[in-house]
Protein backbone atom coordinates (compact mmCIF):
# COMPACT_ATOMS: atom_id res chain seq x y z
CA UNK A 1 6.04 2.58 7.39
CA UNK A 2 6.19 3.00 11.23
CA UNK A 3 9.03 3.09 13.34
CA UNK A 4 9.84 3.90 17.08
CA UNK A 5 12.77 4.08 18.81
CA UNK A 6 13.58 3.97 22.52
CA UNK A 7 12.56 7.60 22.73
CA UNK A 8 8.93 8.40 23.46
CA UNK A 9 6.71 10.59 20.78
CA UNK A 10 5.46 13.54 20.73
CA UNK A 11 2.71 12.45 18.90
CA UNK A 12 -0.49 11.60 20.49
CA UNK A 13 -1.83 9.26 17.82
CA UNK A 14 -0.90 5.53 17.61
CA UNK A 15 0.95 4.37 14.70
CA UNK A 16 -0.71 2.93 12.18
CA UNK A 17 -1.13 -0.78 12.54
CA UNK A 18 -2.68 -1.58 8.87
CA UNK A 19 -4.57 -4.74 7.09
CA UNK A 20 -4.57 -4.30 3.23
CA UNK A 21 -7.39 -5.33 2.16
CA UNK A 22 -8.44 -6.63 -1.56
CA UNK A 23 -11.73 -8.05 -1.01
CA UNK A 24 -11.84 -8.81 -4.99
CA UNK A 25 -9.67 -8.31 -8.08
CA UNK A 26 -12.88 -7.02 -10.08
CA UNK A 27 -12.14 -3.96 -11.93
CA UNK A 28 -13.10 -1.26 -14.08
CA UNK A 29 -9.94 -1.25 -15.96
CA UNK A 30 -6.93 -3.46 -16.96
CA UNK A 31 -3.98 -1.47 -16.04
CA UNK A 32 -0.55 -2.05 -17.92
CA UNK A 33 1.03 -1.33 -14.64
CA UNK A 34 -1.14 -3.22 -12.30
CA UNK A 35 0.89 -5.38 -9.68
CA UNK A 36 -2.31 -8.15 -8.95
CA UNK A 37 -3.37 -8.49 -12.51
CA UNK A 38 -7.24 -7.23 -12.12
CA UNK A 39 -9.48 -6.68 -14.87
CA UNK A 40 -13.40 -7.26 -15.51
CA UNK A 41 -13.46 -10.73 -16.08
CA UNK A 42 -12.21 -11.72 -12.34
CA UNK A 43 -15.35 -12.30 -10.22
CA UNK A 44 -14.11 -13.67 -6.83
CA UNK A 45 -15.48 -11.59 -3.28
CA UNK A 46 -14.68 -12.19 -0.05
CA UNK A 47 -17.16 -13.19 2.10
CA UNK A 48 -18.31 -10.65 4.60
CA UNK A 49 -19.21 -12.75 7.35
CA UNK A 50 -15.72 -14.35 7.53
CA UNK A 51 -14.04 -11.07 6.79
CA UNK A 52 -16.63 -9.35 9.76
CA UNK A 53 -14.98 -12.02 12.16
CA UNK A 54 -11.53 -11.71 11.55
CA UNK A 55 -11.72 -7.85 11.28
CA UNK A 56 -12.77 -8.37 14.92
CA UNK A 57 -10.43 -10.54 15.95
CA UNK A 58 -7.32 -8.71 14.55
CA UNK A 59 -8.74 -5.12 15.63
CA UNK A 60 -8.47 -6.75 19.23
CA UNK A 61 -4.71 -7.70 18.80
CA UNK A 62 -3.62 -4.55 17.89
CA UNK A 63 -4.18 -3.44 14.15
CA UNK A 64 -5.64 -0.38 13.64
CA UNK A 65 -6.01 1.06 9.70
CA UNK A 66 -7.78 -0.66 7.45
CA UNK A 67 -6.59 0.11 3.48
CA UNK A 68 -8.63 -1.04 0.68
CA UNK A 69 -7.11 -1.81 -2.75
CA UNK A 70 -8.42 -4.24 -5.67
CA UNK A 71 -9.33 -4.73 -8.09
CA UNK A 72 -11.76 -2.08 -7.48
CA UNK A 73 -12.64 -1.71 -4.53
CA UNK A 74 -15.91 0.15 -4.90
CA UNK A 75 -17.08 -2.94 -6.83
CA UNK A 76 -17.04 -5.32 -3.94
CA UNK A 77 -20.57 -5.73 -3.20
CA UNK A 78 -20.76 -5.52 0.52
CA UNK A 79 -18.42 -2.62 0.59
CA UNK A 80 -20.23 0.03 2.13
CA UNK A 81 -21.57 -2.82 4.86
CA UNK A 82 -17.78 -3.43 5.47
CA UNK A 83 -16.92 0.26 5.85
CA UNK A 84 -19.46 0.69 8.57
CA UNK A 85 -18.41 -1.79 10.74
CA UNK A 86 -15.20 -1.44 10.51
CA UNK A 87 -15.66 2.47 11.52
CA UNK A 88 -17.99 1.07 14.25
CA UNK A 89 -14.81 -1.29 15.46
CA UNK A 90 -12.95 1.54 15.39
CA UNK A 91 -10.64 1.39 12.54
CA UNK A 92 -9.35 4.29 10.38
CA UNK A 93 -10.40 4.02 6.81
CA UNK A 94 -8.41 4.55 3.25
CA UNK A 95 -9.49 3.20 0.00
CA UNK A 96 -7.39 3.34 -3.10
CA UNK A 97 -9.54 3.74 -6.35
CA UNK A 98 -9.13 4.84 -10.02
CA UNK A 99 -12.29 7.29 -9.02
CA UNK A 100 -13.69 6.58 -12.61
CA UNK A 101 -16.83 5.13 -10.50
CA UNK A 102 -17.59 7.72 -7.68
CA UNK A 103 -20.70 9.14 -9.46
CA UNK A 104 -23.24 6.60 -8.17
CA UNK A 105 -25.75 7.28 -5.31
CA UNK A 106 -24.15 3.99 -4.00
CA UNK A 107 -20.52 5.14 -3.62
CA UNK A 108 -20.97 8.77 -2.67
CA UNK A 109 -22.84 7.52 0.34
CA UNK A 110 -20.31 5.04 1.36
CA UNK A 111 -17.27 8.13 1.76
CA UNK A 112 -19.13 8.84 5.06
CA UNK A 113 -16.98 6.29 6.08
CA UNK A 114 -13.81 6.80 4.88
CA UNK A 115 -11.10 9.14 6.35
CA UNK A 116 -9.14 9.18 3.15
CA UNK A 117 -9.63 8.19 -0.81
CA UNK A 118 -6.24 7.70 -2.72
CA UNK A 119 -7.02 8.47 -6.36
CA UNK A 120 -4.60 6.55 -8.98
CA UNK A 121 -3.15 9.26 -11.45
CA UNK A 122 -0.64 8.14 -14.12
CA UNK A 123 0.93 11.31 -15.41
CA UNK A 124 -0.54 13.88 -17.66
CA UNK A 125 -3.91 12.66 -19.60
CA UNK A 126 -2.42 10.95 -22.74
CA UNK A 127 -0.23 8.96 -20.62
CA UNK A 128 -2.98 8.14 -18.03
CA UNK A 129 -5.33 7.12 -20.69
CA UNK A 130 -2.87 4.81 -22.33
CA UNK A 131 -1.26 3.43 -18.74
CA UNK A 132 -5.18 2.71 -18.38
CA UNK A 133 -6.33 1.31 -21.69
CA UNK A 134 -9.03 3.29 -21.86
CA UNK A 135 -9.49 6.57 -23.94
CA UNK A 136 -10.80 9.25 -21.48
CA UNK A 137 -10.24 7.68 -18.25
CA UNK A 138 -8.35 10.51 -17.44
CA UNK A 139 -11.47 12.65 -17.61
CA UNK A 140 -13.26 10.39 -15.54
CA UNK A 141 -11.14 10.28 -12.91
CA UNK A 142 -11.39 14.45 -12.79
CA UNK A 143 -15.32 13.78 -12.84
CA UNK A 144 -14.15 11.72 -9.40
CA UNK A 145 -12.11 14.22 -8.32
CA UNK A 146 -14.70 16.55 -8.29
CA UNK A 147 -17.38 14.72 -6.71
CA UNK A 148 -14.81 14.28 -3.35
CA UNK A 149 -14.65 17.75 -3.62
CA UNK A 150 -18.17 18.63 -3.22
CA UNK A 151 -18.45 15.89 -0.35
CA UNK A 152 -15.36 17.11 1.36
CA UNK A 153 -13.32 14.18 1.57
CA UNK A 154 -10.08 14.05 2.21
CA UNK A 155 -8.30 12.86 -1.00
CA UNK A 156 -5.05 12.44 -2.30
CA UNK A 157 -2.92 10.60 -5.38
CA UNK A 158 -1.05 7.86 -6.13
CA UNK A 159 1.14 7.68 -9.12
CA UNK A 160 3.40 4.96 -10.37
CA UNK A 161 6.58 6.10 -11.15
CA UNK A 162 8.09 4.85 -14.36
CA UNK A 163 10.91 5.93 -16.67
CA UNK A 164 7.94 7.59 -19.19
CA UNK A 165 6.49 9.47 -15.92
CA UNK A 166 9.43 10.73 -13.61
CA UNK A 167 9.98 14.23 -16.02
CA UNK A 168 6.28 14.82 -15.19
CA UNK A 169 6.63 14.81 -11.39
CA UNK A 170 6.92 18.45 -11.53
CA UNK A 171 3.33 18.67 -13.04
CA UNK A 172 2.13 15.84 -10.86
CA UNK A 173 2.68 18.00 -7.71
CA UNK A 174 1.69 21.19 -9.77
CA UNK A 175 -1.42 19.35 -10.23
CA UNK A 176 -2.49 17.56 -7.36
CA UNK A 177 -1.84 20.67 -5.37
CA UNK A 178 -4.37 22.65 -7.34
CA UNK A 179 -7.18 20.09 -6.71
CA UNK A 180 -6.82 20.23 -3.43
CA UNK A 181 -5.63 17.35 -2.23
CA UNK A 182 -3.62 16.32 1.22
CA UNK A 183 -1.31 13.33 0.07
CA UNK A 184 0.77 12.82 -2.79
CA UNK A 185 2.57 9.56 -2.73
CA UNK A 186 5.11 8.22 -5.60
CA UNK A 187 5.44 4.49 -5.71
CA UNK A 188 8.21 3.30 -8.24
CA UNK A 189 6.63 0.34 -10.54
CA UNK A 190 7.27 -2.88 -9.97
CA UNK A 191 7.93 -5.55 -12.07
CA UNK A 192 4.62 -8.18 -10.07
CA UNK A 193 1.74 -8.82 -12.41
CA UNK A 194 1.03 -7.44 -15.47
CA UNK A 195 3.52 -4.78 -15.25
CA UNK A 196 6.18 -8.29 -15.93
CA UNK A 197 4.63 -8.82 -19.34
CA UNK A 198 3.62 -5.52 -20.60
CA UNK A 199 5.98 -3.57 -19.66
CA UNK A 200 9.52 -4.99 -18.59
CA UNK A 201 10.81 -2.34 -20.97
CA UNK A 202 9.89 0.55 -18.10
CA UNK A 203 11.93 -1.19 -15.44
CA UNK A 204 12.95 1.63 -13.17
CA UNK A 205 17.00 1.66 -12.96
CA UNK A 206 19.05 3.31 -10.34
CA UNK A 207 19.04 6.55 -12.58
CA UNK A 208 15.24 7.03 -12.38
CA UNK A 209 15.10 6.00 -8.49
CA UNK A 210 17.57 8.63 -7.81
CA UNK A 211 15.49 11.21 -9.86
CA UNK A 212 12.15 10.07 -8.45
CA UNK A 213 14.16 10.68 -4.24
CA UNK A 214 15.35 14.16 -5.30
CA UNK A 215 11.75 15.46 -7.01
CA UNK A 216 9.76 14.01 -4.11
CA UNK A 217 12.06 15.65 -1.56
CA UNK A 218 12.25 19.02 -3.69
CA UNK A 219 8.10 18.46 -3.74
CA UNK A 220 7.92 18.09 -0.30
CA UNK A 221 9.74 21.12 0.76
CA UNK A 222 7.97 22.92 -1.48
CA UNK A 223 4.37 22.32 -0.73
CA UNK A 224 5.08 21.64 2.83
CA UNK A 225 2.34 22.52 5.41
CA UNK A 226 -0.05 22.35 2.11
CA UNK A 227 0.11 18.45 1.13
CA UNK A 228 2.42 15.77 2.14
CA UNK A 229 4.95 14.59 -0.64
CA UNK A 230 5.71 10.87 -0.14
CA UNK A 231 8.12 8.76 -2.22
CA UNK A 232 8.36 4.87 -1.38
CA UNK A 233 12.17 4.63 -1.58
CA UNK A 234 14.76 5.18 1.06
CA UNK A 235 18.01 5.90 1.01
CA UNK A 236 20.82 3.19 1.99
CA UNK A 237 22.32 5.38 4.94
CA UNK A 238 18.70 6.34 6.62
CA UNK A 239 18.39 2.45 6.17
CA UNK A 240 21.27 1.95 7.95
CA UNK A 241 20.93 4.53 10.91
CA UNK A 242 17.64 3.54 11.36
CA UNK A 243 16.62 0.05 10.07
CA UNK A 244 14.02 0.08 12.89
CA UNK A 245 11.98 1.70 10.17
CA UNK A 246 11.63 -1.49 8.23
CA UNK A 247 12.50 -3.84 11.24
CA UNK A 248 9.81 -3.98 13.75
CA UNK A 249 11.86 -7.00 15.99
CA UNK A 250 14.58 -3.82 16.27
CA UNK A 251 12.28 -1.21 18.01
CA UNK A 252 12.77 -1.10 21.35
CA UNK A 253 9.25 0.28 21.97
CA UNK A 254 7.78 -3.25 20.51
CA UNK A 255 6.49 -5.99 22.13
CA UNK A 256 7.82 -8.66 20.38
CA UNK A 257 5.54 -11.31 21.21
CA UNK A 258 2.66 -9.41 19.29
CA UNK A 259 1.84 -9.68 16.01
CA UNK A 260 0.78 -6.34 15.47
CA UNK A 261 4.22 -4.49 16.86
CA UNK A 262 6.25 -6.07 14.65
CA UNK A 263 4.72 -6.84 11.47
CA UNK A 264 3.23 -3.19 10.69
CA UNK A 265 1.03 -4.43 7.70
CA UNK A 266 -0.84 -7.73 7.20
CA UNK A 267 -2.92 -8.32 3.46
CA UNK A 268 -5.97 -10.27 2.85
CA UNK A 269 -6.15 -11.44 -0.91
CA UNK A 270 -9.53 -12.02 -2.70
CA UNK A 271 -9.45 -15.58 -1.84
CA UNK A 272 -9.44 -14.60 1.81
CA UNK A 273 -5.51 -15.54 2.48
CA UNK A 274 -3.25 -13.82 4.86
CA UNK A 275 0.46 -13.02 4.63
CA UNK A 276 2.70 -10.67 6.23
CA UNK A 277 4.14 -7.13 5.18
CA UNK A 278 2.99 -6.96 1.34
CA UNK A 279 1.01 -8.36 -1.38
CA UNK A 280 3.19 -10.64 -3.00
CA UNK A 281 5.17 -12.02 -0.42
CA UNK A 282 6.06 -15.72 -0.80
CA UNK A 283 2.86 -18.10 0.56
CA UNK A 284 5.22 -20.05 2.75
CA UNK A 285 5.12 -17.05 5.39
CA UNK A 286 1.25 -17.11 4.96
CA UNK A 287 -0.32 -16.38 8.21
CA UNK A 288 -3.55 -18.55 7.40
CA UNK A 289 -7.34 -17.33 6.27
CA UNK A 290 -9.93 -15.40 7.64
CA UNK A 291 -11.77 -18.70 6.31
CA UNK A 292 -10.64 -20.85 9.44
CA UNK A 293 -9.00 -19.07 12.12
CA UNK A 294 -9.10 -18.74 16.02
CA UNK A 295 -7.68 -16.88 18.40
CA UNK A 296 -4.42 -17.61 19.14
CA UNK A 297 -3.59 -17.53 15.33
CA UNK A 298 -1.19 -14.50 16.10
CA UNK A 299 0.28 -15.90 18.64
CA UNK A 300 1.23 -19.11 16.77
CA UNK A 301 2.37 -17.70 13.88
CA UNK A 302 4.94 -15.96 15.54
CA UNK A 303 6.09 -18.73 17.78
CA UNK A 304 6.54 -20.61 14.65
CA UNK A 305 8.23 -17.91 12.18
CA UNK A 306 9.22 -14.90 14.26
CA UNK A 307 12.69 -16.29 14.43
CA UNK A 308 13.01 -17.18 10.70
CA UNK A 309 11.67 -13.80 9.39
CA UNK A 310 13.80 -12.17 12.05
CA UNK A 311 16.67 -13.52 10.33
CA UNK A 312 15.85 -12.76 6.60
CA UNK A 313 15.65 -9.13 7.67
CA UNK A 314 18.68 -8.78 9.34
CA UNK A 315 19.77 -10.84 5.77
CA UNK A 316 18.51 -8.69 3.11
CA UNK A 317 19.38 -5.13 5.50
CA UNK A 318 23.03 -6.87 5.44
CA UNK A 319 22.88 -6.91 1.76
CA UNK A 320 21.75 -3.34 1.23
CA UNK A 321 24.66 -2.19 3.40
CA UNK A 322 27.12 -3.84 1.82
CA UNK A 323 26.13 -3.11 -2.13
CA UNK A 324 28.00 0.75 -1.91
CA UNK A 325 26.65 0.67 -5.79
CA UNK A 326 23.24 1.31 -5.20
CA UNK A 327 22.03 4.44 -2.58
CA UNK A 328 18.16 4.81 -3.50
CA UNK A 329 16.40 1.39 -2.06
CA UNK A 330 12.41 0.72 -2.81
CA UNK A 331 12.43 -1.58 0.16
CA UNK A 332 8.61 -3.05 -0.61
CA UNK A 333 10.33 -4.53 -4.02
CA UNK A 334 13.41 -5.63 -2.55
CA UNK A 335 11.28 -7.32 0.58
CA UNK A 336 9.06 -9.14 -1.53
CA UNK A 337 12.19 -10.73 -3.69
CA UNK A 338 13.83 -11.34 -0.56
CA UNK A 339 10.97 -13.54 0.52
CA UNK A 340 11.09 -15.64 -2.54
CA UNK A 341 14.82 -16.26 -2.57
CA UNK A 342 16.31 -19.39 -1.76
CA UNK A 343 17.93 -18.30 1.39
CA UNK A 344 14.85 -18.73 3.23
CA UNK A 345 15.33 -22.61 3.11
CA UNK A 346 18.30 -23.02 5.14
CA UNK A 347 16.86 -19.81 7.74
């Protein structure tokens, strides 16, 4: 998340201004855990063309980091065409993969344009495998692991915390430390997708949030200067000092008649829709399609909604503050169920 007060940075770099983007739902696997319910059967791409034009287009208003997620990413067809031009345009580069498919000519010669790969990990290689539904996709991944390695690249993990996986945090860092790579991020699961019907039992409670906040600061301080430790969750009173991290209409460093400074993350779905913040987030706030856009699409989505998502922040922060009960918050969750909720009628 990105944040900015009224004081200016020491930082030279600008903050990251990012487009998700799932240009299909294609994958490898079928994940127990996986919050847009891919799998092999699911065929949809986005078309490159219309994706080329609105890359342009929202590279021009301000957005900045381009993050690619699936499905599978690196079974998108015209992915290592996309990659290129969006480097060309100028955008910074992640992609999020299980790494089971990294071996191919193909792929290896697409991470010339990446700046980062984010390799899923589940926990220790019997709980990977069965997280994964496949029997030695642990080993695969390592097989992907390796081949970054040898090219170079930047890497780093993801893992989906659950109430099986928090106890192996410990080994997580252990782990991803030894192979060398530069990020580490925990995201709690969420209850979107499949994760809703195969495994409601693994709902994380406060208990396991709280656990999850103390290992990934204890991780952080410990491999500090070596990999950065990053847990999606926050805590209620850094929420409340600062809600300018989750509230870009609070920053006084924002222009607030641009898209880009106060939304800090826009996602394209496979069918080429747009909506603001995360995937998930309630269609009525959809910003449109890269299918049929122009160039004041920005501009008019805020005049017409600025004001009403304005006001469902300020909402759900209210909330937080007031529930003393619960200190750990995984904002992205609570967001997303915030834009669904019945409030938004009457805002």
């Amino acid at each position: 998340m990105n944040a900015c007060s009224g004081k200016r940075s020491t930082a030279t770099a600008a903050p990251f201004r990012t487009i998700q983007l799932h240009p299909t739902r294609r994958c490898n696997l079928c994940c127990k855990h996986c919050y847009s319910s891919s799998s092999p059967l699911l065929k949809e791409q986005l078309d490159l063309g219309a994706l080329k034009d609105f890359l342009t287009y929202a590279y021009k208003q301000g957005f900045n980091n381009i993050s690619l997620s699936g499905g599978e990413p690196l079974l998108y067809k015209d992915l290592e065409a996309l990659l290129q031009f969006t480097k060309e345009l100028g955008y910074n580069n992640t992609m999020a993969t299980n790494g089971m498919l990294l071996g191919s000519h193909r792929n290896q010669a697409l991470l010339q344009y990446l700046d980062l790969v984010a390799v899923s990990v589940d926990g220790p290689p019997v709980l990977h495998d069965y997280i994964r539904g496949q029997k030695g996709a642990f080993e695969k991944m390592l097989q992907g692991i390796d081949v970054l390695q040898q090219h170079n690249k930047p890497f780093g993990f993801i893992h989906t915390v659950t109430p099986e996986s928090w106890k192996e945090l410990i080994w997580l860092g252990t782990f991803a430390a030894d192979m060398g790579a530069k990020l580490l991020q925990l995201h709690p699961l969420e209850m979107f997708g499949r994760a809703r019907l195969e495994l409601p039992q693994w709902m994380n409670g406060d208990l396991q949030l709280h656990r999850t906040y103390i290992l990934a600061n204890y991780l952080s301080s410990k491999y500090q200067g070596r990999m950065v430790v990053q847990a999606d969750l926050l805590h209620r009173d850094y929420l409340e000092s600062f809600p300018q991290i989750v509230n870009g209409f609070a920053r006084s460093c924002n222009d607030k008649n641009r898209l880009a400074h106060v939304i800090d993350t826009i996602v394209i779905d496979e069918k080429g829709d747009i909506t603001p913040f995360a995937y998930g987030f309630d269609p009525q706030f959809s910003i449109g399609t890269i299918n049929d856009f122009d160039d004041t699409l920005f501009d008019r989505y805020l005049a017409h909604n600025a004001q009403k998502i304005e006001h469902m922040l300020q909402h759900t922060l209210s909330g937080i503050f007031q529930n003393k009960e619960q200190d750990i918050i995984n904002w992205n969750e609570v967001w997303v169920y915030s834009s669904r909720s019945p409030f938004q009628a009457s805002a």
